[in-house]
Protein backbone atom coordinates (compact mmCIF):
# COMPACT_ATOMS: atom_id res chain seq x y z
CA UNK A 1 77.49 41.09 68.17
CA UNK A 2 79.68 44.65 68.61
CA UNK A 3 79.66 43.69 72.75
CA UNK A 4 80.92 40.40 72.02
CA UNK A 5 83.52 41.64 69.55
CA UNK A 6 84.40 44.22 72.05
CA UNK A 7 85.11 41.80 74.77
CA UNK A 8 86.77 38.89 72.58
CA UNK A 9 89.39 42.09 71.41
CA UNK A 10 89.76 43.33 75.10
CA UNK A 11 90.84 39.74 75.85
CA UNK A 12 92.85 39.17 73.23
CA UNK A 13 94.67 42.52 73.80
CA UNK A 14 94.92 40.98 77.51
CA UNK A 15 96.74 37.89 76.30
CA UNK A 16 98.91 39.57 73.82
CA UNK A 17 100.23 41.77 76.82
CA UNK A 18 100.83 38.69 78.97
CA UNK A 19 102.71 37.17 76.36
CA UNK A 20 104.97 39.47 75.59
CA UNK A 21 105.53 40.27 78.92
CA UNK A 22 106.64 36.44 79.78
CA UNK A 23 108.57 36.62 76.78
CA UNK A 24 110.30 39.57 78.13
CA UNK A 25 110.71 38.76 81.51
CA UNK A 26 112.37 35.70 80.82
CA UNK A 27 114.90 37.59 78.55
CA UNK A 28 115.91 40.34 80.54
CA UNK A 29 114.56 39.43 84.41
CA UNK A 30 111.92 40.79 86.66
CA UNK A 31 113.21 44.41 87.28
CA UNK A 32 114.31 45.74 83.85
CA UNK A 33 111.44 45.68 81.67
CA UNK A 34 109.41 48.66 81.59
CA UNK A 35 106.27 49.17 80.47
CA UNK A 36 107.09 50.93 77.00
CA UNK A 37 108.80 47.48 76.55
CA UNK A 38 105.90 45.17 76.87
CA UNK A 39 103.85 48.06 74.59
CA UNK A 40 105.96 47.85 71.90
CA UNK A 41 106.61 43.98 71.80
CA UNK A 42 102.82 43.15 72.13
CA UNK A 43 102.31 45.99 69.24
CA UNK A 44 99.46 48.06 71.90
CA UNK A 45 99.32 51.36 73.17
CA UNK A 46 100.37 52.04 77.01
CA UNK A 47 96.90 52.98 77.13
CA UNK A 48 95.48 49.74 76.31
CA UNK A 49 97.96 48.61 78.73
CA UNK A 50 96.45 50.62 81.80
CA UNK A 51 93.02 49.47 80.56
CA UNK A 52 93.92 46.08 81.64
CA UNK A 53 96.99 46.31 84.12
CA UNK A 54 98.22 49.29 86.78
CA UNK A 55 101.16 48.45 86.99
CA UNK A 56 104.23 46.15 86.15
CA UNK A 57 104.01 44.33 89.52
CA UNK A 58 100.15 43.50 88.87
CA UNK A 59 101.20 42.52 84.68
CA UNK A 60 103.80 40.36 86.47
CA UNK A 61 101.55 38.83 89.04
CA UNK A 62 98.86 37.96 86.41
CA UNK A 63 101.30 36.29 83.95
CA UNK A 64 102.20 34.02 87.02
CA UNK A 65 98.83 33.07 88.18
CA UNK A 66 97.74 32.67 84.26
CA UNK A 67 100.45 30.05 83.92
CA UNK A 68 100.05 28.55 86.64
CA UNK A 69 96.20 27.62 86.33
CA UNK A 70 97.28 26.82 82.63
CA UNK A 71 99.82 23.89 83.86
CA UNK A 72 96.96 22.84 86.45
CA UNK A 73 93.94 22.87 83.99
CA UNK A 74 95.64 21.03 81.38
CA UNK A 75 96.95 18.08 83.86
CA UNK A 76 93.53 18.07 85.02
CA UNK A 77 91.83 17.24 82.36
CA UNK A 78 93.95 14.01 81.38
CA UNK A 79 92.58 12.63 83.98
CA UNK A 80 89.46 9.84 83.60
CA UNK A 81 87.33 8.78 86.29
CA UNK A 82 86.89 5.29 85.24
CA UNK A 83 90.84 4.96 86.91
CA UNK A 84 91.56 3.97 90.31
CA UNK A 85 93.58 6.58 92.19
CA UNK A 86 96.89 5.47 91.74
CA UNK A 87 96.36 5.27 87.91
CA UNK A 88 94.56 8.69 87.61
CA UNK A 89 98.17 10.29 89.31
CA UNK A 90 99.66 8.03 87.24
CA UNK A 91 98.62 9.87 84.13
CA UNK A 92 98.63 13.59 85.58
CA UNK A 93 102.34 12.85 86.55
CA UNK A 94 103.13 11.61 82.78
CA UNK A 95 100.69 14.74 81.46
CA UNK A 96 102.44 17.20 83.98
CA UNK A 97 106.32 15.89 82.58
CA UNK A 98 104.62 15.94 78.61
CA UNK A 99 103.66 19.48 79.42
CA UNK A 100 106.06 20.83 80.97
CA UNK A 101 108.68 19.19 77.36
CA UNK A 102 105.55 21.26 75.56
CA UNK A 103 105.84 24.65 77.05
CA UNK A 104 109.23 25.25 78.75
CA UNK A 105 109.06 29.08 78.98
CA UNK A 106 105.70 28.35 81.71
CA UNK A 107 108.80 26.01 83.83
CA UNK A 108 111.51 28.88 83.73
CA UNK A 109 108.52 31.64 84.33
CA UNK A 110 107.23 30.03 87.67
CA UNK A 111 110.79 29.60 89.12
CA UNK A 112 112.02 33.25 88.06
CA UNK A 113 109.23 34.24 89.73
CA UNK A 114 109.10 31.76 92.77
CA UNK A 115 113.06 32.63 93.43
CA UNK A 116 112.46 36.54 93.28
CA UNK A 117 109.06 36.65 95.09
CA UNK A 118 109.92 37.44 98.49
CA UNK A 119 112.71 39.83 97.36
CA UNK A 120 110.20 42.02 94.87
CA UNK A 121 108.52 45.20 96.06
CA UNK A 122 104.45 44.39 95.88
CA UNK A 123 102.52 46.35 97.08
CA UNK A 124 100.39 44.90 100.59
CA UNK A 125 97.70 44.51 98.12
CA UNK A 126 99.27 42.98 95.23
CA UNK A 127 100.62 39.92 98.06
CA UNK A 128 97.35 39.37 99.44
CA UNK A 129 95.96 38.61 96.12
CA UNK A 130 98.65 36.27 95.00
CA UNK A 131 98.70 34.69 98.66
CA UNK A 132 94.92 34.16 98.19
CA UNK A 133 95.71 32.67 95.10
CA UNK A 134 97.82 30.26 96.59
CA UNK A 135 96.00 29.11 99.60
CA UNK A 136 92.81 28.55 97.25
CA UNK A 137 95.05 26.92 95.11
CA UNK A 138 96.62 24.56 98.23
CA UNK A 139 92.77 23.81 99.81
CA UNK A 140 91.17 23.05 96.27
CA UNK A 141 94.87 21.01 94.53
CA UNK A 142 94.23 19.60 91.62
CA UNK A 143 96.23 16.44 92.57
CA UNK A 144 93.46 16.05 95.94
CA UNK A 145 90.67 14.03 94.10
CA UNK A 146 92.86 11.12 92.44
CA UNK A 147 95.28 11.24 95.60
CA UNK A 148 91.46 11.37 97.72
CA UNK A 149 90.37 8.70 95.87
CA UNK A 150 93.41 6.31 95.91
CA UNK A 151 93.37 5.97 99.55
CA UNK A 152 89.20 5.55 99.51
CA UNK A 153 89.94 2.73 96.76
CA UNK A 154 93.43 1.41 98.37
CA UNK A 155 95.66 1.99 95.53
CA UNK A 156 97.40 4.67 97.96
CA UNK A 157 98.24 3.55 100.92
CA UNK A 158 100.77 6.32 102.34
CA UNK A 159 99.82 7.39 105.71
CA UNK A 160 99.86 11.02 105.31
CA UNK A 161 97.26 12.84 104.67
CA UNK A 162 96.04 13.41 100.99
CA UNK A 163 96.30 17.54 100.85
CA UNK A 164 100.70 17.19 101.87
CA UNK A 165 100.61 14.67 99.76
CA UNK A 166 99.76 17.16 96.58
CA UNK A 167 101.74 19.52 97.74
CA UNK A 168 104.74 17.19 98.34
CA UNK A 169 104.49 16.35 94.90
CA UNK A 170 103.82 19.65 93.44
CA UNK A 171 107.15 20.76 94.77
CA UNK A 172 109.40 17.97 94.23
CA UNK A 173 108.06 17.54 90.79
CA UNK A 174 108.39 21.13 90.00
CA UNK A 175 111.95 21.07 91.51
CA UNK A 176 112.70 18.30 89.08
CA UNK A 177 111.12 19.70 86.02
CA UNK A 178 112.87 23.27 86.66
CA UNK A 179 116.43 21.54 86.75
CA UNK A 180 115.26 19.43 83.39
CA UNK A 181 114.40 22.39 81.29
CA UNK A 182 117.57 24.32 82.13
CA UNK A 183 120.22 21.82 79.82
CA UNK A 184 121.01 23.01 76.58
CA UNK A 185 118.58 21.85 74.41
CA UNK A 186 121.33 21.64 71.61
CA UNK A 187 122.11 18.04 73.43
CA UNK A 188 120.38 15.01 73.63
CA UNK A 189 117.18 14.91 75.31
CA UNK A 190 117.27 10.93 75.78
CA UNK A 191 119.14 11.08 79.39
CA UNK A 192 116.44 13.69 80.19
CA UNK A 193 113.49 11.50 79.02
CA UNK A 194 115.00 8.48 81.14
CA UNK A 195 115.58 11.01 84.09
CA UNK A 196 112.10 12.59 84.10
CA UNK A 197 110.67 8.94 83.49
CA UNK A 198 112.05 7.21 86.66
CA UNK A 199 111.72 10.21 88.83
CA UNK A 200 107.87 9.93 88.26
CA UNK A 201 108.05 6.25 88.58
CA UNK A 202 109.98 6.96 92.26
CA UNK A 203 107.15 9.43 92.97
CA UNK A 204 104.59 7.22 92.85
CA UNK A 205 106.30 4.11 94.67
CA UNK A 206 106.91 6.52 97.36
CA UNK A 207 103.27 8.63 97.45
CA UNK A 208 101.78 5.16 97.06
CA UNK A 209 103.82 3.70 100.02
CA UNK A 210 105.05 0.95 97.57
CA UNK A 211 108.35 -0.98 97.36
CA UNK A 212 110.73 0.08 94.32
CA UNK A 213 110.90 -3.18 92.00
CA UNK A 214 115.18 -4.07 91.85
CA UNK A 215 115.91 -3.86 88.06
């Protein structure tokens, strides 16, 4: 019971860190939060902060990967496997748009940190975890069974092969979704909605090698 208590505080203490360095990063950019400021927001000690993170870079690095397999699990598990392959992207796509309305900050997070990658100072280390993050991430996408299984079932019948497929879609979706969540949310949402709505519908005509109905 005290291990278990132990480790459910060590990983809540984790979290809280994350958090409030997202939160922070977002405010004020990658290179001028400090440590002391994460500490302070996340109400922890810089010594609970080394117990979990070295550094910045490696806080910053986790918060990315974090959200990122966040975003993924969450679209994954919409999915049914009583659906043919079309319809199983079909409701990723719409889960992927719903989340991304849900949890904005995860959008702006991933491109801050995608547009500022190559220019940041890792350490050697630091980029061959992240890079093994992504190539895992790339071999094992969580688009590659329902895209798999669409062309096995013939409800996708585009002649590339299914792995560039997910990864087409992974960027041009997240290309979309990172322009969406930048308008003022003071405005109306509705052109956003309509936006979001056909650009998924597009997707899938053109993953699924299908003609675009004329309105």
């Amino acid at each position: 019971m005290n291990e278990n208590w132990h480790q459910q505080l060590r990983n809540k203490n984790r979290d809280d860190l994350i958090e409030a360095g997202k939160e922070l990063f977002l405010k004020y950019g990658l290179l001028q939060v400090k440590i002391k400021d994460v500490c302070t927001k996340a109400e922890l000690s810089r010594v609970t902060f080394y117990k979990h993170f070295q550094s910045m870079d490696e806080l910053l690095l986790a918060i990315q990967m974090q959200l990122i397999e966040h975003l993924t699990d969450e679209v994954s598990r919409k999915s049914t496997k009583d659906l043919n392959g079309r319809e199983q992207l079909t409701v990723m796509l719409n889960a992927w748009v719903v989340f991304a309305q849900d949890h904005p900050d995860y959008i702006r997070f991933i491109q801050l940190f995608d547009i500022n990658y190559e220019m940041y100072d890792f350490s050697p280390e630091l980029r061959e975890q992240y890079d093994k993050f992504n190539q895992n991430g790339k071999e094992k996408h969580f688009l590659l069974h329902a895209l798999s299984i669409g062309v096995a079932d013939g409800s996708i019948k585009n002649l590339s092969p299914p792995l560039e497929l997910a990864q087409f879609i992974f960027t041009t979706l997240m290309g979309m979704l990172q322009r969406v969540v930048k308008i003022d949310p003071s405005k109306s949402s509705a052109m956003d909605t309509r936006m979001t709505e056909q650009f998924v519908k597009m997707l899938l005509h053109f993953v699924c090698s299908e003609e675009i109905p004329e309105e």
